[in-house]
N, C-alpha and C. Protein backbone atom coordinates (compact mmCIF):
# COMPACT_ATOMS: atom_id res chain seq x y z
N UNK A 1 -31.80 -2.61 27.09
CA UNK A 1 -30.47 -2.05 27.07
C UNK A 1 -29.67 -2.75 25.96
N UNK A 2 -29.14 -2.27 25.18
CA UNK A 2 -28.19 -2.67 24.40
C UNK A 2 -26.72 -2.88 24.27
N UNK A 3 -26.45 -3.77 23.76
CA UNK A 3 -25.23 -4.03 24.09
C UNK A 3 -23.99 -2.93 23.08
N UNK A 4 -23.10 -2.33 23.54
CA UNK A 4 -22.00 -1.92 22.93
C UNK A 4 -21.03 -2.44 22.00
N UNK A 5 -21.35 -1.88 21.12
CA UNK A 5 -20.09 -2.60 20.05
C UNK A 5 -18.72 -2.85 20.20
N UNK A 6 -17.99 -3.40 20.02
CA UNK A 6 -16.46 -3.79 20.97
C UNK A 6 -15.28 -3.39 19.39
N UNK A 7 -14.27 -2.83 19.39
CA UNK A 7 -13.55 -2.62 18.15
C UNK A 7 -12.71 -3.74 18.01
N UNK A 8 -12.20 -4.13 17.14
CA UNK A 8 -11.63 -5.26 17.94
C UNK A 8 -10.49 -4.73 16.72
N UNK A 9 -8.70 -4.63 17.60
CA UNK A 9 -7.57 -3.90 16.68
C UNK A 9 -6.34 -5.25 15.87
N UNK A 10 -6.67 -4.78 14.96
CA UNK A 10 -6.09 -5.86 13.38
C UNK A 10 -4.19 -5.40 13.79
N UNK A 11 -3.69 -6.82 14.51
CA UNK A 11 -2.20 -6.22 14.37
C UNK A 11 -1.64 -6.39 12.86
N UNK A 12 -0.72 -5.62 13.08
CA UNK A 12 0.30 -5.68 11.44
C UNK A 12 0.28 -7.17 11.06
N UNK A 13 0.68 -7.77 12.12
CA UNK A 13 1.56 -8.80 11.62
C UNK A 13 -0.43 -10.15 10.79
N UNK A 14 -1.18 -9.86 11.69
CA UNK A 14 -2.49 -10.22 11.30
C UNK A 14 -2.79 -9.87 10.26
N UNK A 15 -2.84 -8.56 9.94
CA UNK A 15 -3.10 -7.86 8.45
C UNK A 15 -2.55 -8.41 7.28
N UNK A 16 -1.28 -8.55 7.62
CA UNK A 16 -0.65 -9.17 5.98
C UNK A 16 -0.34 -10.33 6.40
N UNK A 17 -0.83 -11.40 7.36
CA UNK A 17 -0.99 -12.85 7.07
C UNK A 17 -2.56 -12.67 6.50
N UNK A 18 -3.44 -11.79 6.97
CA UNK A 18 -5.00 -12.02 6.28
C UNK A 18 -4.56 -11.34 4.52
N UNK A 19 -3.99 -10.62 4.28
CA UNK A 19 -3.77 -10.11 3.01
C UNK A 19 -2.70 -11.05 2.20
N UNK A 20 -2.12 -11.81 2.26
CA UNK A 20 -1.69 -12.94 2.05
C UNK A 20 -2.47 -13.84 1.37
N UNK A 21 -3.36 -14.46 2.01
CA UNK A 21 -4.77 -15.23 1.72
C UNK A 21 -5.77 -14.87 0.99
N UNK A 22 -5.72 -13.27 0.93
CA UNK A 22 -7.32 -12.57 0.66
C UNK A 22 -7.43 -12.73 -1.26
N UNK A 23 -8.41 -12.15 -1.91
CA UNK A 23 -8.38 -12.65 -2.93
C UNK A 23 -8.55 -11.43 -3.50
N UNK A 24 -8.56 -10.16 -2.66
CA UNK A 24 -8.35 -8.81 -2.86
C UNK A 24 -7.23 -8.10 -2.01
N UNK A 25 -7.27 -6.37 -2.79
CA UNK A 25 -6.06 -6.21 -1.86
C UNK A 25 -7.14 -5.04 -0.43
N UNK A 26 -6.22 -4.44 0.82
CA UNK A 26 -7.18 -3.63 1.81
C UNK A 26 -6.12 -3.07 1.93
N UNK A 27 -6.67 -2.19 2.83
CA UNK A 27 -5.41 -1.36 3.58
C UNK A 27 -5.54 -0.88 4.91
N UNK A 28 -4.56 -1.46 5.52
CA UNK A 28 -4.39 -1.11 7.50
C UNK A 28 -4.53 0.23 7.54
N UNK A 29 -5.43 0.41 8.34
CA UNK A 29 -5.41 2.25 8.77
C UNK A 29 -5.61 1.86 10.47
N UNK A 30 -4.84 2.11 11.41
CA UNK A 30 -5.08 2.64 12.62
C UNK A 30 -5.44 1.19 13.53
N UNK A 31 -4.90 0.13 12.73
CA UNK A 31 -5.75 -1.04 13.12
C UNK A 31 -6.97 -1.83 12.07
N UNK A 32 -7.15 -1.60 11.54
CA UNK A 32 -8.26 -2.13 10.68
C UNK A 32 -8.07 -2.08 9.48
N UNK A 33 -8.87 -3.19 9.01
CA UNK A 33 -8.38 -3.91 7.51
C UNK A 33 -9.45 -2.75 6.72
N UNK A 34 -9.27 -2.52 5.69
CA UNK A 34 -10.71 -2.34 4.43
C UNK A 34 -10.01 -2.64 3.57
N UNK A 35 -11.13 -3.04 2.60
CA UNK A 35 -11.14 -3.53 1.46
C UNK A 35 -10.79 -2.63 0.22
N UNK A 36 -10.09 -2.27 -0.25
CA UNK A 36 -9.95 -0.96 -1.32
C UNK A 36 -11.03 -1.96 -2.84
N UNK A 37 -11.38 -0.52 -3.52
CA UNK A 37 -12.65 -0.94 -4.60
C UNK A 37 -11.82 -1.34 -5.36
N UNK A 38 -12.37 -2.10 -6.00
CA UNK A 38 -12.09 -2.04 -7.54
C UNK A 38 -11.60 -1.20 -8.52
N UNK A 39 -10.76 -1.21 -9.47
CA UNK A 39 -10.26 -0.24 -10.32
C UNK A 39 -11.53 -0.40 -12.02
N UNK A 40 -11.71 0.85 -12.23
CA UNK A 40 -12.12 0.97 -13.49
C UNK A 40 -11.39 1.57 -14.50
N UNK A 41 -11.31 0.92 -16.24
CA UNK A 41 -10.73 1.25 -17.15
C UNK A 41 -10.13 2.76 -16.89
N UNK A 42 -11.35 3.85 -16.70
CA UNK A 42 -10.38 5.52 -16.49
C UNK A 42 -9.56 4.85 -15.53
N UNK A 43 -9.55 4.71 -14.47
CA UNK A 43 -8.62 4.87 -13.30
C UNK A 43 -7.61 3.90 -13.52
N UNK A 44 -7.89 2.78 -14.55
CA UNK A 44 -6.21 2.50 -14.87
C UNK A 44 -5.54 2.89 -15.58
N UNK A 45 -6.58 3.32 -16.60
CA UNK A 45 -5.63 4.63 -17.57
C UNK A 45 -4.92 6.25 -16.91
N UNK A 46 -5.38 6.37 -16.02
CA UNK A 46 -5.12 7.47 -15.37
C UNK A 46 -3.95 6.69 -14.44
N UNK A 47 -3.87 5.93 -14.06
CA UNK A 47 -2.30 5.30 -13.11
C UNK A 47 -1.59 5.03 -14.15
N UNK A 48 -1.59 4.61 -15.28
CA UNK A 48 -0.60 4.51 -16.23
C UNK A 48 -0.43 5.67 -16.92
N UNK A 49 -0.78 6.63 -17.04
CA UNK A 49 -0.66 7.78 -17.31
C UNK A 49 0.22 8.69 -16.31
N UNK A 50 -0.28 8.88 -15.28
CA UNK A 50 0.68 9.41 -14.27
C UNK A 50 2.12 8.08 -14.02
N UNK A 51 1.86 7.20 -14.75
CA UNK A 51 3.37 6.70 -13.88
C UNK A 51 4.22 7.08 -14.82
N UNK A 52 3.80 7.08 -16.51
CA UNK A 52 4.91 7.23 -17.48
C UNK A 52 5.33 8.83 -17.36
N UNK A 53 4.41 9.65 -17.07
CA UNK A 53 4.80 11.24 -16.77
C UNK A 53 5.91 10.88 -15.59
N UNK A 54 5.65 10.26 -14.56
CA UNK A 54 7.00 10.38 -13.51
C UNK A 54 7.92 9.98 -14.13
N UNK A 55 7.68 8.63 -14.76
CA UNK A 55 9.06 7.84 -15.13
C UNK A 55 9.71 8.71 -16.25
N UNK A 56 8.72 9.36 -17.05
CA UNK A 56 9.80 10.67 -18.13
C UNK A 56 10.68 11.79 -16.53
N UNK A 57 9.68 11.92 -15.59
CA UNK A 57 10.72 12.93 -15.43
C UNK A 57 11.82 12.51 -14.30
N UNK A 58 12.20 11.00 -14.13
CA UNK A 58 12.95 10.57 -13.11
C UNK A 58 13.79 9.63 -13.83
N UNK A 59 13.69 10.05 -15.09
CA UNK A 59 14.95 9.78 -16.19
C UNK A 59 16.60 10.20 -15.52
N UNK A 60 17.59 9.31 -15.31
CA UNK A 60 18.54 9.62 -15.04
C UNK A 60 18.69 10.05 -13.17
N UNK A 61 17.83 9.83 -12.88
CA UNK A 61 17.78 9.82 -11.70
C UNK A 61 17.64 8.47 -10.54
N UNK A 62 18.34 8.50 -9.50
CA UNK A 62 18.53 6.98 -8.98
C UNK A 62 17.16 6.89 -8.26
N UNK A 63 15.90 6.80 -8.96
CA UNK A 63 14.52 6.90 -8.19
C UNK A 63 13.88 5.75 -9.40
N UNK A 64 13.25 4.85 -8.78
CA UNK A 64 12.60 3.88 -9.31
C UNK A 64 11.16 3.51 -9.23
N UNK A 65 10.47 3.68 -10.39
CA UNK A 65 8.88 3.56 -10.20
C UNK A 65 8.03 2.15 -9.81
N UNK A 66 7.30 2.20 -8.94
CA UNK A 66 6.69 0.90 -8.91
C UNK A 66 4.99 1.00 -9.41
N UNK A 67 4.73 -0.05 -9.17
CA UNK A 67 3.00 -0.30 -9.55
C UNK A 67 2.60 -0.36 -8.18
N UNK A 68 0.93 -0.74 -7.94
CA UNK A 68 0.11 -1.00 -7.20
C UNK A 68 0.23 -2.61 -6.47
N UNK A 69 1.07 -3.16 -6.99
CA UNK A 69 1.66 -4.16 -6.52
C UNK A 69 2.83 -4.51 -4.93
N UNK A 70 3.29 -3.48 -4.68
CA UNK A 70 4.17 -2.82 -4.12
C UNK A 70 3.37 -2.31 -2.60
N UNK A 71 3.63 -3.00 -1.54
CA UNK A 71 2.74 -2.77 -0.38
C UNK A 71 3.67 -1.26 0.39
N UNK A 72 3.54 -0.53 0.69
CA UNK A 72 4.16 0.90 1.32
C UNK A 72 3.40 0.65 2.61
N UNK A 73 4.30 0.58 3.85
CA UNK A 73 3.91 0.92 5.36
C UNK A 73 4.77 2.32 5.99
N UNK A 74 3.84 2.74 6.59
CA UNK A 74 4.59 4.04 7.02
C UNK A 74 5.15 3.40 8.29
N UNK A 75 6.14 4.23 8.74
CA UNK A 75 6.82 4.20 9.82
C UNK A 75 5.89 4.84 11.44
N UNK A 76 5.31 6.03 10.68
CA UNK A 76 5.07 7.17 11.80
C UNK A 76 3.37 6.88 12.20
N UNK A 77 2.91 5.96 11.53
CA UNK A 77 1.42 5.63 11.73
C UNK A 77 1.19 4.22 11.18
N UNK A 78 -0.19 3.75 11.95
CA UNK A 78 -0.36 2.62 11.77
C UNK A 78 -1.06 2.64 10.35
N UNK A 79 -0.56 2.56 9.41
CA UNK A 79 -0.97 2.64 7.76
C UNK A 79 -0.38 2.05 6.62
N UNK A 80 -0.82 0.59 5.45
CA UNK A 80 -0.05 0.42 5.31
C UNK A 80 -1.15 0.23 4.05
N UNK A 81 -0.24 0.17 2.49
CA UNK A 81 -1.68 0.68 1.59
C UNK A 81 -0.76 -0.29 0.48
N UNK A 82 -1.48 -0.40 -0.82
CA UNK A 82 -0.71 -0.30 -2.20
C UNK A 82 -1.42 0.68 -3.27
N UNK A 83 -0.20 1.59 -3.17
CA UNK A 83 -0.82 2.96 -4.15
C UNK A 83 -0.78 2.66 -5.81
N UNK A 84 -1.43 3.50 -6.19
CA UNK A 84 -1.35 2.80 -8.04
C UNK A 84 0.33 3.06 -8.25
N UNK A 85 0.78 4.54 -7.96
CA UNK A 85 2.00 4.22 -8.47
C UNK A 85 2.83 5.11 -6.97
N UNK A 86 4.14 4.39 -6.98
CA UNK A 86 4.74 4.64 -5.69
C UNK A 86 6.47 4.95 -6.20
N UNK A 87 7.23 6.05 -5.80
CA UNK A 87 8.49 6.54 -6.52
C UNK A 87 9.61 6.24 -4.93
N UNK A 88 10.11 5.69 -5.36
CA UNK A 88 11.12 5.17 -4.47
C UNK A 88 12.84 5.61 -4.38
N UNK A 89 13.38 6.61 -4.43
CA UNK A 89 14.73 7.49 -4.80
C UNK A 89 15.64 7.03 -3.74
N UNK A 90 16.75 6.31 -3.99
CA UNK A 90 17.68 5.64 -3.33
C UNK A 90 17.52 4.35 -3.30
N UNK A 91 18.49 3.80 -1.94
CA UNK A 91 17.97 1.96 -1.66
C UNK A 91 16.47 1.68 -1.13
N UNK A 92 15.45 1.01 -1.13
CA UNK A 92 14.24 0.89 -1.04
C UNK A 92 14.23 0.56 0.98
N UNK A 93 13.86 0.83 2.08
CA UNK A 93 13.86 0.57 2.67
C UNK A 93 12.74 -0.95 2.87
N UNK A 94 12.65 -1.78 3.55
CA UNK A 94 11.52 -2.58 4.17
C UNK A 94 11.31 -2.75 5.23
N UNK A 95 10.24 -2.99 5.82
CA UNK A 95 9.29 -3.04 7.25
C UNK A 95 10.26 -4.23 7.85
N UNK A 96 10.91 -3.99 9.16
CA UNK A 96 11.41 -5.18 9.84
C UNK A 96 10.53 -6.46 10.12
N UNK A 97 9.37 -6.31 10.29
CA UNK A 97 8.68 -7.88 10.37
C UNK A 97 7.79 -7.60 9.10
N UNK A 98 8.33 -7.08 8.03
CA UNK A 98 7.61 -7.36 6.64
C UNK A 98 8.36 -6.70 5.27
N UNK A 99 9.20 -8.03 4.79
CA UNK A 99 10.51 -7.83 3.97
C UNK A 99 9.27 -7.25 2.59
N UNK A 100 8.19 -7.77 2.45
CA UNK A 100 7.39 -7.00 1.29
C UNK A 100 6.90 -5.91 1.52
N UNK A 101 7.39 -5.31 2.45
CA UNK A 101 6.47 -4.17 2.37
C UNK A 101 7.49 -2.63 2.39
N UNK A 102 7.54 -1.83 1.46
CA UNK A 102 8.36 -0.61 1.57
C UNK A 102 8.23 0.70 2.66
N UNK A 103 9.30 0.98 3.12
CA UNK A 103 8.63 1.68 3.98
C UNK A 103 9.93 3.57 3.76
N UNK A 104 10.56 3.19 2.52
CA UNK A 104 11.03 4.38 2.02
C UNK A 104 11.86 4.00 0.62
């Protein structure tokens, strides 16, 4: 008989004390850490490409572009990522137990 695998659930506040430390970046989905890949030359040319197209067209507008640097947690699910590029229009909201992390 074999034994059952047990899930074992990554709280928020666990996640970005382990992402803190880590020497890469992951992203919380539903409870659980992963590891996001590596970026290759296209795919950073392609995030810098799409960010200067936004930033031409959010010229004059109170919306501010960020990088992949920039941790985004949603409100409505347990999900919390850093996208290559993330557009932020108004005051930036942050996560109450996580002043780095945007959550509008």
């Amino acid at each position: 008989m074999s034994a059952a695998a047990t899930a074992t659930h990554l709280s928020y506040a666990d996640y970005v004390a382990a992402e803190g430390a880590a020497s890469f970046k992951s992203e919380w989905i539903n409870g659980s850490a992963y590891a996001m890949a590596g970026g290759t030359m296209l795919h950073a040319r392609l995030s810098m490409a799409v960010g200067l197209a936004l930033g031409l067209q959010l010229r004059g507008r109170p919306c501010v572009l960020y990088g992949s640097d920039l941790r985004v947690r949603s409100l409505f699910s347990e999900f919390s990522s850093c996208p290559d590029v993330t557009v932020v229009c108004g005051s930036p909201d942050t996560h109450g137990s996580d002043k780095r992390a945007c959550t509008r």
